[in-house]
PDB file of N, CA and C in Angstrom:
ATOM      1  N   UNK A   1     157.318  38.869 164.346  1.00  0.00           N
ATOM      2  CA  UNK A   1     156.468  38.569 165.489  1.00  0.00           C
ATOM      3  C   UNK A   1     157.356  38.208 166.677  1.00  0.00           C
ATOM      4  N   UNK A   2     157.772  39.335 167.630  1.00  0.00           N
ATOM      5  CA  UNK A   2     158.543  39.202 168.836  1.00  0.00           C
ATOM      6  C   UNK A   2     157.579  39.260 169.842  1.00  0.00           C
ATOM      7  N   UNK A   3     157.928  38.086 171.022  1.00  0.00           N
ATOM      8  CA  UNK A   3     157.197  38.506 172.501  1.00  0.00           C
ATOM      9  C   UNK A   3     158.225  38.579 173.282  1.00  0.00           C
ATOM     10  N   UNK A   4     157.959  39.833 173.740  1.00  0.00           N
ATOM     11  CA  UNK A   4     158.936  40.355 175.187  1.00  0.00           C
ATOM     12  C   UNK A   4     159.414  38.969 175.770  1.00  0.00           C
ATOM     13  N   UNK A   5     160.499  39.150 176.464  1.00  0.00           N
ATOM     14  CA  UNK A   5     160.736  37.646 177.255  1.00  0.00           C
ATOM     15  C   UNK A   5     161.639  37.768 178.200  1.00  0.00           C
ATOM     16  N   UNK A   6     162.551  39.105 178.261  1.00  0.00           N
ATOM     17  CA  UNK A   6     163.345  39.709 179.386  1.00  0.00           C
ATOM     18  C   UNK A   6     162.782  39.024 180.675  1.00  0.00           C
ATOM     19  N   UNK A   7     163.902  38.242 181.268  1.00  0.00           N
ATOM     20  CA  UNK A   7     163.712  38.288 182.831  1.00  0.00           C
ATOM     21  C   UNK A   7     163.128  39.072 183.844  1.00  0.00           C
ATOM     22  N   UNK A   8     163.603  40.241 183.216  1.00  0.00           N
ATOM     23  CA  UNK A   8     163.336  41.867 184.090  1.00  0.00           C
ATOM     24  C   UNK A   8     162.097  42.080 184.287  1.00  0.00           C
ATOM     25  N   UNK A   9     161.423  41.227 183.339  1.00  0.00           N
ATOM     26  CA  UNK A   9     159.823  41.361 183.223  1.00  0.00           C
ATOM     27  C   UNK A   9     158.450  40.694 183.764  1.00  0.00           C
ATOM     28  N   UNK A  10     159.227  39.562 184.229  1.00  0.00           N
ATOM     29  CA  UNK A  10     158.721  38.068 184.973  1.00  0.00           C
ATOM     30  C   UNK A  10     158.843  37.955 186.639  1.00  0.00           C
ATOM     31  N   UNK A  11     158.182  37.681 187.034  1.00  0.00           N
ATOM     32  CA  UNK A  11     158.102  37.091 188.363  1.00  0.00           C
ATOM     33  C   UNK A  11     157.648  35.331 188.779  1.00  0.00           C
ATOM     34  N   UNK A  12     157.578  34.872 189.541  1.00  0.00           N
ATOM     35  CA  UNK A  12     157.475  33.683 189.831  1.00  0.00           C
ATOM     36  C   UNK A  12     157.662  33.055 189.161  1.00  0.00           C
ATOM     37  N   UNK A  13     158.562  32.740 188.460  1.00  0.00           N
ATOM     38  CA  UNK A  13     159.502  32.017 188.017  1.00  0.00           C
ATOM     39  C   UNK A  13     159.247  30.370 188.301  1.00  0.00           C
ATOM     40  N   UNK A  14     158.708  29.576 187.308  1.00  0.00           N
ATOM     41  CA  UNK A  14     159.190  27.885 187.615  1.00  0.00           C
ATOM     42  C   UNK A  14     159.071  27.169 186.577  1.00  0.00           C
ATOM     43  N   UNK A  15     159.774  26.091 186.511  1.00  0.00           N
ATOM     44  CA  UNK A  15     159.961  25.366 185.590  1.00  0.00           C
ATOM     45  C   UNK A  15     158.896  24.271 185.219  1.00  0.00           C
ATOM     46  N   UNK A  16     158.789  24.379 183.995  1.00  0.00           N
ATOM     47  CA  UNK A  16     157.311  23.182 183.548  1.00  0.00           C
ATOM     48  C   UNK A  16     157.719  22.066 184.216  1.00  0.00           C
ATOM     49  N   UNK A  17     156.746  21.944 184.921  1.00  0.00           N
ATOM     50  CA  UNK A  17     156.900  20.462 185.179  1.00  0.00           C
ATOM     51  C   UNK A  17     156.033  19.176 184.735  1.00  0.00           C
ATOM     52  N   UNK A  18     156.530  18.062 184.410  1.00  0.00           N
ATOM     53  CA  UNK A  18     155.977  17.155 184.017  1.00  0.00           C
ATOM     54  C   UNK A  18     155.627  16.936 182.296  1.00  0.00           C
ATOM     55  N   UNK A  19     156.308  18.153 181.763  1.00  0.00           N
ATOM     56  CA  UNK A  19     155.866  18.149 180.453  1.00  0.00           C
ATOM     57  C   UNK A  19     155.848  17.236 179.526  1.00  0.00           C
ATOM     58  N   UNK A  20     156.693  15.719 179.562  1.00  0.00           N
ATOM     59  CA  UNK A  20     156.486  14.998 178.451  1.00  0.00           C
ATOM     60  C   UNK A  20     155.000  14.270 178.716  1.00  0.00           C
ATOM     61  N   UNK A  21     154.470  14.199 180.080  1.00  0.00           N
ATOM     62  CA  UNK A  21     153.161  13.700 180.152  1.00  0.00           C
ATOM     63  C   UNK A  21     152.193  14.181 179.829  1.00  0.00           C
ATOM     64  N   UNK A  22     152.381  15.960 180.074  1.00  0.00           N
ATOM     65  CA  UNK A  22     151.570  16.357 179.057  1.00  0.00           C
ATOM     66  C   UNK A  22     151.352  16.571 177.472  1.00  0.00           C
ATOM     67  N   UNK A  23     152.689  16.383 176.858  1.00  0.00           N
ATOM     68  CA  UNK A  23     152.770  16.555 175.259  1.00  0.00           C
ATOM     69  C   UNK A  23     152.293  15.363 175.179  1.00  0.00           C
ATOM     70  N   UNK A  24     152.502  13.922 176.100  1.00  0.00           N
ATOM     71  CA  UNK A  24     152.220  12.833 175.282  1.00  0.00           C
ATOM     72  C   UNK A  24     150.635  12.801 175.201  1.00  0.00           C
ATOM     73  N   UNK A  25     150.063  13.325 176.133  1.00  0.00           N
ATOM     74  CA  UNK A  25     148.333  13.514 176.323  1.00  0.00           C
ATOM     75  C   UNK A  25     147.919  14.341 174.989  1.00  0.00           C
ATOM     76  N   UNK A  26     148.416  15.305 174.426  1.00  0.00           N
ATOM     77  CA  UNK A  26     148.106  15.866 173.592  1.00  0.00           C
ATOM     78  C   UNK A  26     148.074  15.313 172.001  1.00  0.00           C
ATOM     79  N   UNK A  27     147.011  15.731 171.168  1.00  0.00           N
ATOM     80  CA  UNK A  27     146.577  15.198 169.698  1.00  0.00           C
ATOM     81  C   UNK A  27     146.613  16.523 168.788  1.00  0.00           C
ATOM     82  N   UNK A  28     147.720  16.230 167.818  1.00  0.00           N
ATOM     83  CA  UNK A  28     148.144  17.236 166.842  1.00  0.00           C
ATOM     84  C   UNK A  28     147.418  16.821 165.580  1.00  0.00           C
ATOM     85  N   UNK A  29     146.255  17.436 164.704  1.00  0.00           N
ATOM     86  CA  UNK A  29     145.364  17.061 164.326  1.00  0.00           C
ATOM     87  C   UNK A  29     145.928  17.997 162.291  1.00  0.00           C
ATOM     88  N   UNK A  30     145.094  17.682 161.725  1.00  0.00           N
ATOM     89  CA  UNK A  30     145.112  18.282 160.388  1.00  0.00           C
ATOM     90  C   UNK A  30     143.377  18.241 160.340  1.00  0.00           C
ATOM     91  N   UNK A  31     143.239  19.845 159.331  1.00  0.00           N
ATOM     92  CA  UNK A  31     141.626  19.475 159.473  1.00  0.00           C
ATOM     93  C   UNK A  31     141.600  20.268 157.972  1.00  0.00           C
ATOM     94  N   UNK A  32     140.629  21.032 157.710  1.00  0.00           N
ATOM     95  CA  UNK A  32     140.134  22.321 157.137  1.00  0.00           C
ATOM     96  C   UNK A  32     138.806  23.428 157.893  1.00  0.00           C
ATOM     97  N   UNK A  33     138.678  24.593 158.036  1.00  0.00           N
ATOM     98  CA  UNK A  33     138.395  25.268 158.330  1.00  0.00           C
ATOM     99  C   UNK A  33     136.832  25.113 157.795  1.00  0.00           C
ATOM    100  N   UNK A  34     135.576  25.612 158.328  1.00  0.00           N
ATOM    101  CA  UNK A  34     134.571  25.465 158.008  1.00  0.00           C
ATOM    102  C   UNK A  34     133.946  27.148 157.610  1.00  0.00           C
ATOM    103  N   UNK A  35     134.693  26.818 156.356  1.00  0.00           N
ATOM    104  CA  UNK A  35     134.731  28.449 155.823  1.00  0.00           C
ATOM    105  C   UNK A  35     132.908  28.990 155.239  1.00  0.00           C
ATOM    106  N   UNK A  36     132.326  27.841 154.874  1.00  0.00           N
ATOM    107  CA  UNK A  36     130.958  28.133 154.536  1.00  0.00           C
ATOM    108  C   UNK A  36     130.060  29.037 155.632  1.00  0.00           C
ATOM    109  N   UNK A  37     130.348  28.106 156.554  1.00  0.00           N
ATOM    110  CA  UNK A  37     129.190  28.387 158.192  1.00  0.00           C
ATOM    111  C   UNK A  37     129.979  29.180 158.773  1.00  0.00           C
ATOM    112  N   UNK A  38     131.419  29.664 159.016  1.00  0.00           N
ATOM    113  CA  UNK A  38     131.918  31.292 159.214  1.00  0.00           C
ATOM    114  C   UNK A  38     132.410  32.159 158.261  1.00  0.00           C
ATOM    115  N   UNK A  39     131.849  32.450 157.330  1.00  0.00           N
ATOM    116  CA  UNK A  39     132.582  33.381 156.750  1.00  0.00           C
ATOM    117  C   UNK A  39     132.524  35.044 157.432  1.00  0.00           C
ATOM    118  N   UNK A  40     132.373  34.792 158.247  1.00  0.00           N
ATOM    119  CA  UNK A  40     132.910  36.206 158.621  1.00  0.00           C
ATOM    120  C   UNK A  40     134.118  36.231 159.186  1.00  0.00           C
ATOM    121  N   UNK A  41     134.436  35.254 159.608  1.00  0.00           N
ATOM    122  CA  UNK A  41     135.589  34.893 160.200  1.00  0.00           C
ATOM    123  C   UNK A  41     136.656  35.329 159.441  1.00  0.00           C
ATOM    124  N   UNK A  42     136.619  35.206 157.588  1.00  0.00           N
ATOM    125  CA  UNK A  42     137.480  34.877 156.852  1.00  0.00           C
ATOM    126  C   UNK A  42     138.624  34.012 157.351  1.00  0.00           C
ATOM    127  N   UNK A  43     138.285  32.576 157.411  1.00  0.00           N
ATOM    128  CA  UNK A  43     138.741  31.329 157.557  1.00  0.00           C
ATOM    129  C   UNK A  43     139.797  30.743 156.307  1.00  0.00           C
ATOM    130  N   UNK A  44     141.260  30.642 156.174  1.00  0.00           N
ATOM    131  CA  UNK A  44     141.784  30.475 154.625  1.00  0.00           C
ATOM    132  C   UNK A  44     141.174  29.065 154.451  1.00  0.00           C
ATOM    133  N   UNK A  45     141.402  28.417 153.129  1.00  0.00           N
ATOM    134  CA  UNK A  45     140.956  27.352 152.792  1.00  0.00           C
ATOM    135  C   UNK A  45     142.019  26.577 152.822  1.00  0.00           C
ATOM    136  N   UNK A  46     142.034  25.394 152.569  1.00  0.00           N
ATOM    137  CA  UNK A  46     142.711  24.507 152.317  1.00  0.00           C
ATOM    138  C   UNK A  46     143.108  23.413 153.883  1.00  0.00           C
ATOM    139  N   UNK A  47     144.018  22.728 154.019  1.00  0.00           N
ATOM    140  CA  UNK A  47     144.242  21.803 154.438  1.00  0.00           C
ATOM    141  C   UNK A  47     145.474  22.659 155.866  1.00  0.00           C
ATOM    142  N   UNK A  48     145.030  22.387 157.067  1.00  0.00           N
ATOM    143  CA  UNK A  48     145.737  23.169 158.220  1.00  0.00           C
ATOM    144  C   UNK A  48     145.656  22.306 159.090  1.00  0.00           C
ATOM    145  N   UNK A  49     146.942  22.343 160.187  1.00  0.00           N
ATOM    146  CA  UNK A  49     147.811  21.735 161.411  1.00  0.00           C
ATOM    147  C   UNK A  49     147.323  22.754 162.249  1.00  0.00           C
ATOM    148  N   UNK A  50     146.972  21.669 163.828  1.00  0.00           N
ATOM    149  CA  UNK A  50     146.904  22.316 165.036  1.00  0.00           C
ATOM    150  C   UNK A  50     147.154  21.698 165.837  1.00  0.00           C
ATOM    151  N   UNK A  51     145.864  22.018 166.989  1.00  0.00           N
ATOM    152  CA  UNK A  51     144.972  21.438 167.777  1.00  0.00           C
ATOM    153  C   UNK A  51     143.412  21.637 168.247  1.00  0.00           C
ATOM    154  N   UNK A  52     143.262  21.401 168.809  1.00  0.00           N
ATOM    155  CA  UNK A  52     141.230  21.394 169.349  1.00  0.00           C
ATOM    156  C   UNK A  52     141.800  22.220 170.783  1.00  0.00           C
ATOM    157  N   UNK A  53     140.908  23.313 170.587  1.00  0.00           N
ATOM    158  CA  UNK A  53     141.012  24.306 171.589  1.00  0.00           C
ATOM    159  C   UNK A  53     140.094  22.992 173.289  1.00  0.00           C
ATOM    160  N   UNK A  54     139.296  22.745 172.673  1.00  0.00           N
ATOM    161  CA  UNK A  54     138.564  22.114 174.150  1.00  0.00           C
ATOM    162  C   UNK A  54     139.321  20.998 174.466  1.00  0.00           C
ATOM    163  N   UNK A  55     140.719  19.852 173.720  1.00  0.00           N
ATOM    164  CA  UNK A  55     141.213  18.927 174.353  1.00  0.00           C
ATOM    165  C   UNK A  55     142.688  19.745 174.729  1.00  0.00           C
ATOM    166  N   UNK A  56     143.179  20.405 174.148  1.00  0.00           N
ATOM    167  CA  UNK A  56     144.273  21.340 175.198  1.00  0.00           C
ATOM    168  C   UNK A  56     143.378  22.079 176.326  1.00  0.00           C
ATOM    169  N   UNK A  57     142.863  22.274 176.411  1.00  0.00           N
ATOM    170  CA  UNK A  57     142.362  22.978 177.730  1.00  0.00           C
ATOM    171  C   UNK A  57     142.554  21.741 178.994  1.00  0.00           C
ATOM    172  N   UNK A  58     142.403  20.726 178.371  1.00  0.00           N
ATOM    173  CA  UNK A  58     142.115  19.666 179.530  1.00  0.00           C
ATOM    174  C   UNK A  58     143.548  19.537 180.372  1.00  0.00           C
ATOM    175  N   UNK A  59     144.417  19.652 179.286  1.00  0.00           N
ATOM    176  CA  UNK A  59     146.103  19.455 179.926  1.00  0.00           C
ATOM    177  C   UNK A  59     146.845  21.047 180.365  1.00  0.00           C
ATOM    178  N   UNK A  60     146.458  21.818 179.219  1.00  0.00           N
ATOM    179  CA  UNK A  60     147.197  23.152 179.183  1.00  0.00           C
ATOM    180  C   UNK A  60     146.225  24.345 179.317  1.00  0.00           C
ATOM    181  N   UNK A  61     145.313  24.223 180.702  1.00  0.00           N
ATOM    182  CA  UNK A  61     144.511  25.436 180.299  1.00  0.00           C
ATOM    183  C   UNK A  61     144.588  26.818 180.322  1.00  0.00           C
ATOM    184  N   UNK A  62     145.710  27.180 180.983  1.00  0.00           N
ATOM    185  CA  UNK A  62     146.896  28.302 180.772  1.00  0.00           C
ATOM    186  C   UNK A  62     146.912  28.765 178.981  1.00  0.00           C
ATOM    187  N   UNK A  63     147.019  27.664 177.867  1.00  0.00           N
ATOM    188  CA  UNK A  63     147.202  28.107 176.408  1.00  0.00           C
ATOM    189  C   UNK A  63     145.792  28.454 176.348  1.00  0.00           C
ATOM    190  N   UNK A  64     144.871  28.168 176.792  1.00  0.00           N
ATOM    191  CA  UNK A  64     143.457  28.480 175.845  1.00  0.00           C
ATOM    192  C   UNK A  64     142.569  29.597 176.393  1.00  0.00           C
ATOM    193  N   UNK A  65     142.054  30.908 175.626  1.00  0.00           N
ATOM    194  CA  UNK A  65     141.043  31.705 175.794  1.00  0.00           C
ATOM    195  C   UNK A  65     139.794  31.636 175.292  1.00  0.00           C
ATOM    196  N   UNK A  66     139.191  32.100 176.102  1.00  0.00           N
ATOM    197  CA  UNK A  66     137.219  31.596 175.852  1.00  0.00           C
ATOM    198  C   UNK A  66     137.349  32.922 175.596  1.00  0.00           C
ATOM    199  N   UNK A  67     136.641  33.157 174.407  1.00  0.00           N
ATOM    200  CA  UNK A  67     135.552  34.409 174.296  1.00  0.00           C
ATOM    201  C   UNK A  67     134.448  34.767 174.798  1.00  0.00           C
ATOM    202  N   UNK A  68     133.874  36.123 174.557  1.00  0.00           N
ATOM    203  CA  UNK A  68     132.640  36.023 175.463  1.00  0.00           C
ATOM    204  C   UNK A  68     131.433  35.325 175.101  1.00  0.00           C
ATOM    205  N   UNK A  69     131.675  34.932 173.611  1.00  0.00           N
ATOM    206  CA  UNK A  69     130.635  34.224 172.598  1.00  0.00           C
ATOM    207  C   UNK A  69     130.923  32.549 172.968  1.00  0.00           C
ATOM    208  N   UNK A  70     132.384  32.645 173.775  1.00  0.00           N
ATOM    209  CA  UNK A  70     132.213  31.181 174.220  1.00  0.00           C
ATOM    210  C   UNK A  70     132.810  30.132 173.135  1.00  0.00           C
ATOM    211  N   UNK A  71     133.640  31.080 172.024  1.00  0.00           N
ATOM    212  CA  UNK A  71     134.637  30.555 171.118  1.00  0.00           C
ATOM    213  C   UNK A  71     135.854  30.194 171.293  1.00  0.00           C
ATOM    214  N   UNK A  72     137.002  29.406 171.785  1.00  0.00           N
ATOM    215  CA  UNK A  72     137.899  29.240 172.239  1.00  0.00           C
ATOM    216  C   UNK A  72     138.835  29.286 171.663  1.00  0.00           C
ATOM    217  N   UNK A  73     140.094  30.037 171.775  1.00  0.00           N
ATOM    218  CA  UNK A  73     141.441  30.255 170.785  1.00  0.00           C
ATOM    219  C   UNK A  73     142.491  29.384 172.043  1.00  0.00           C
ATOM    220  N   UNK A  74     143.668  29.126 171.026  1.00  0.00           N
ATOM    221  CA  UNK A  74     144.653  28.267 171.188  1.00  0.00           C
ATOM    222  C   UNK A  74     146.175  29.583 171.444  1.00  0.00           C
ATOM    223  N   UNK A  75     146.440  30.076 172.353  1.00  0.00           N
ATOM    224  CA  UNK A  75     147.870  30.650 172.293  1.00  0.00           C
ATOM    225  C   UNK A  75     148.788  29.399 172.149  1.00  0.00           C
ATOM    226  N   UNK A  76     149.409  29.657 170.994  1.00  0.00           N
ATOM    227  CA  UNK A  76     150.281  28.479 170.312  1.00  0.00           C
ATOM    228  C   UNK A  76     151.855  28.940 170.764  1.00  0.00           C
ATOM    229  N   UNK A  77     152.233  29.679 170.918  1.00  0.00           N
ATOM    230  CA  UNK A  77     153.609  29.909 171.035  1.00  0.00           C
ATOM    231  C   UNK A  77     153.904  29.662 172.765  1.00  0.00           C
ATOM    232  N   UNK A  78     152.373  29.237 173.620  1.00  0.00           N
ATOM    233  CA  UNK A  78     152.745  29.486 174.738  1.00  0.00           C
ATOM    234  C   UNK A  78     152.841  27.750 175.105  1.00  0.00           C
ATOM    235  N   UNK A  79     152.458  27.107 174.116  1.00  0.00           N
ATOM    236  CA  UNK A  79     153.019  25.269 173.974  1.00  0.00           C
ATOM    237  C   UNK A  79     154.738  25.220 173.656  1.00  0.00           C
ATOM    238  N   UNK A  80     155.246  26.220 173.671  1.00  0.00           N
ATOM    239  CA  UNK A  80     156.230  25.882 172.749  1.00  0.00           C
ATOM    240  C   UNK A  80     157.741  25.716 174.109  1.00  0.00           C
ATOM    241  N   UNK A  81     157.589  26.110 175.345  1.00  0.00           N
ATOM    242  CA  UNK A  81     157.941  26.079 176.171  1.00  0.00           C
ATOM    243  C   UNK A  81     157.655  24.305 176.900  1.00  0.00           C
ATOM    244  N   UNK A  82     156.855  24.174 176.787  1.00  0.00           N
ATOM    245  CA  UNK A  82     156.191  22.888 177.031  1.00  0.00           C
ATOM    246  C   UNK A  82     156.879  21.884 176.321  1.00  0.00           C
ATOM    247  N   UNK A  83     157.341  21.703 175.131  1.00  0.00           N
ATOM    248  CA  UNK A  83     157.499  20.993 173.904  1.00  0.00           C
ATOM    249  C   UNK A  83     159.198  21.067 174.625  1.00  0.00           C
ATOM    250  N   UNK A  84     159.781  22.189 174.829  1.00  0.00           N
ATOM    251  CA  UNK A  84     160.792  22.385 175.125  1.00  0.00           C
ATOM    252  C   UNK A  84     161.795  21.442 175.977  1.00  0.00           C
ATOM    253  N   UNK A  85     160.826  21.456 177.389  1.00  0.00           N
ATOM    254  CA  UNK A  85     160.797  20.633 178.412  1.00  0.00           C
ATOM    255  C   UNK A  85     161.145  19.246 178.093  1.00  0.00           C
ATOM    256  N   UNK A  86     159.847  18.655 177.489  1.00  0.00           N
ATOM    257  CA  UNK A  86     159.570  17.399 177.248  1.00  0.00           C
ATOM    258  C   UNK A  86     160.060  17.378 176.440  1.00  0.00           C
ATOM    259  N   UNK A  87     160.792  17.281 175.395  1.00  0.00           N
ATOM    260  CA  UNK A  87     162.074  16.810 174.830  1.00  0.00           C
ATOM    261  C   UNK A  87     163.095  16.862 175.668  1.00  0.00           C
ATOM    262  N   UNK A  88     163.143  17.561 176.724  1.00  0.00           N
ATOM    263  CA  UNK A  88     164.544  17.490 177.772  1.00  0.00           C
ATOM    264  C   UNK A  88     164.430  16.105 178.256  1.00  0.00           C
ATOM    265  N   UNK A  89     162.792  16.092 178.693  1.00  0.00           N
ATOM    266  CA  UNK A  89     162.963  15.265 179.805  1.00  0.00           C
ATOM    267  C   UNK A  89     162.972  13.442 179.047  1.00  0.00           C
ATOM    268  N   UNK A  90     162.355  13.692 177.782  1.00  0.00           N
ATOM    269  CA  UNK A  90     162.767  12.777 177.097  1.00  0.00           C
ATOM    270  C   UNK A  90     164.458  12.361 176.547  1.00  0.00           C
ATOM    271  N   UNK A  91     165.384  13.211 176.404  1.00  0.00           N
ATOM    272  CA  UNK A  91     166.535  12.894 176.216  1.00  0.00           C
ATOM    273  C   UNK A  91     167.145  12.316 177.464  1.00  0.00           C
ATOM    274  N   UNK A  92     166.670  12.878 178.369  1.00  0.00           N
ATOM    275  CA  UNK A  92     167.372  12.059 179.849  1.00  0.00           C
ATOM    276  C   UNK A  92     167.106  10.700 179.625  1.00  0.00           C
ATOM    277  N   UNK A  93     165.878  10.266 179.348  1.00  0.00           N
ATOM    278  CA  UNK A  93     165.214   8.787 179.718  1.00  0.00           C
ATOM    279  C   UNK A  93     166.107   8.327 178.322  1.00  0.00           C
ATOM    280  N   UNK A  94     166.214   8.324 177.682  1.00  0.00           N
ATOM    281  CA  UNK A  94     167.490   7.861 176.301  1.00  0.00           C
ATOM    282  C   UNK A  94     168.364   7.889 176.888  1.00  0.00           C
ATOM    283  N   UNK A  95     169.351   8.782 177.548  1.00  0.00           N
ATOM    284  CA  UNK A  95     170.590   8.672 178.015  1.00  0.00           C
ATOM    285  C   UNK A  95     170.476   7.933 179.260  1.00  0.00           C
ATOM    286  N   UNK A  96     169.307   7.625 179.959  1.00  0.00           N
ATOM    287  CA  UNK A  96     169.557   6.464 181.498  1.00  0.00           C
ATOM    288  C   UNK A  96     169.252   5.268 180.770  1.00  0.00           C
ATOM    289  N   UNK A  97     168.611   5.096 179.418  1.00  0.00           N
ATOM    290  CA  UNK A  97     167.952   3.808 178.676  1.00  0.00           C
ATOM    291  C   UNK A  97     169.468   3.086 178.358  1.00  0.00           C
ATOM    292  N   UNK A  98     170.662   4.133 177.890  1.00  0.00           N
ATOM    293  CA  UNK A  98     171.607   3.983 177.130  1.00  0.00           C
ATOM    294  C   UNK A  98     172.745   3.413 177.989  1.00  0.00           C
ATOM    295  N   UNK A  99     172.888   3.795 179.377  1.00  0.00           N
ATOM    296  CA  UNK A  99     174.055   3.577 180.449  1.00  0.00           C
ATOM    297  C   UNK A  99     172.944   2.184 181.137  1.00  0.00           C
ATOM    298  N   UNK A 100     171.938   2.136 181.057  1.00  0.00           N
ATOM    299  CA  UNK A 100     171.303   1.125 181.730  1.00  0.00           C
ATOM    300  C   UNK A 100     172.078   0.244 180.418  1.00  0.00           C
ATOM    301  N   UNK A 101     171.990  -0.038 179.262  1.00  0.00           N
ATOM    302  CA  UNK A 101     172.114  -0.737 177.843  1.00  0.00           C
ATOM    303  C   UNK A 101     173.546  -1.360 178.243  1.00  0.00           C
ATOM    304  N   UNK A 102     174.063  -0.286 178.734  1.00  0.00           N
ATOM    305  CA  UNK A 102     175.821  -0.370 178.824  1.00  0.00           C
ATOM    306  C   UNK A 102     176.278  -1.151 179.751  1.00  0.00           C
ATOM    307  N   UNK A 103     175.198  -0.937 180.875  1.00  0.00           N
ATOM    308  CA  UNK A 103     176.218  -1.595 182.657  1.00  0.00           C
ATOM    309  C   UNK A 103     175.104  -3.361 181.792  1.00  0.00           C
ATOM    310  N   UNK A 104     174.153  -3.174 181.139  1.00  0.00           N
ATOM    311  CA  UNK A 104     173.800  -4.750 181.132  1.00  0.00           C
ATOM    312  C   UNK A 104     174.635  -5.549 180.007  1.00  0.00           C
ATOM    313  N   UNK A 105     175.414  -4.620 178.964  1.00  0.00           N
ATOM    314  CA  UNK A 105     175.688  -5.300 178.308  1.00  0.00           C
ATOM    315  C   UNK A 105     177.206  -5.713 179.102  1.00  0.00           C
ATOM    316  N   UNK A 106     177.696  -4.852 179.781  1.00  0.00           N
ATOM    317  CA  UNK A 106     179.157  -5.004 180.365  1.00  0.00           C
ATOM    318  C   UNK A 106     178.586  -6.341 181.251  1.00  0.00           C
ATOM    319  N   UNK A 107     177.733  -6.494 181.967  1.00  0.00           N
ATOM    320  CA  UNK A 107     177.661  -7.630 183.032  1.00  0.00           C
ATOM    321  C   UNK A 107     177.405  -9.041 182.190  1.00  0.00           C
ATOM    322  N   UNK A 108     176.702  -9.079 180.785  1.00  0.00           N
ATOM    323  CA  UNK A 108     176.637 -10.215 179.798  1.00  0.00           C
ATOM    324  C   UNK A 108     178.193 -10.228 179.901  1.00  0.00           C
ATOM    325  N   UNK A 109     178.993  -9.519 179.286  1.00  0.00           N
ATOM    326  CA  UNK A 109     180.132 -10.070 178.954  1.00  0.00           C
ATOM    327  C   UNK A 109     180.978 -10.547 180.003  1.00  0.00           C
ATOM    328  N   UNK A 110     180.802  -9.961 181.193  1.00  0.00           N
ATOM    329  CA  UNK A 110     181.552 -10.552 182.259  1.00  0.00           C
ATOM    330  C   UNK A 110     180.747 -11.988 182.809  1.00  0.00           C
ATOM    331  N   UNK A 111     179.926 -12.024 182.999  1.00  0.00           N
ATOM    332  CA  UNK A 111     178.994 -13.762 183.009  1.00  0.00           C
ATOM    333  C   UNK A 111     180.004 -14.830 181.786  1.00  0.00           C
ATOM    334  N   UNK A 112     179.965 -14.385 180.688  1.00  0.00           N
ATOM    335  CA  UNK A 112     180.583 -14.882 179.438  1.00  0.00           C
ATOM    336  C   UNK A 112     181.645 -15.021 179.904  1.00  0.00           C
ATOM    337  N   UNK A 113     182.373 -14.857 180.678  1.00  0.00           N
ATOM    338  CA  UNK A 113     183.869 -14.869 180.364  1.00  0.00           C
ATOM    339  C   UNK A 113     184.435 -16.281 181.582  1.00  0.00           C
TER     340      UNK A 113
END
């Protein structure tokens, strides 16, 4: 399962912004499928990881498609850019948490001395 992703192919170009506020808004859920009341669907059974198509829409409505029946699907690989981000932007705030840690612990020891 490849998606095209060549530059050559893209236009307007920009970078997610704000993404750890939106991953942190988001609820990664475990459910089971309600295979009785769709079986046409052929729904597998058992115990499955996601999300709720109507509370990503609220943050990411770019990932979610309405059908014409008004059923909503989740493009999942198009979170994954998102996730990307916000772990960036979370490692920064660790590494300013960490030099902030450093210049306070250097100024304790110089008070101390």
């Amino acid at each position: 399962n490849v998606s095209p992703s060549d530059v050559r192919f893209k236009e307007n170009i920009q970078p997610v912004a704000n993404a750890l506020d939106a991953v942190v808004s988001l609820q990664g859920v475990s459910y089971n499928w309600r295979t009785e009341e769709y079986k046409e669907r052929n729904f597998p059974t058992g115990r499955h990881y996601g999300v709720i198509a109507q509370e990503i829409e609220k943050v990411l409505p770019a990932v979610v498609n309405t059908a014409p029946d008004g059923m909503k699907a989740v493009a999942y690989t198009e979170i994954i850019p998102v996730l990307i981000e916000a772990m960036k932007e979370q490692q920064k705030q660790i590494k300013d948490q960490q030099r902030e840690i450093e210049q306070l612990k250097t100024r304790v020891a110089n008070l101390s001395k």
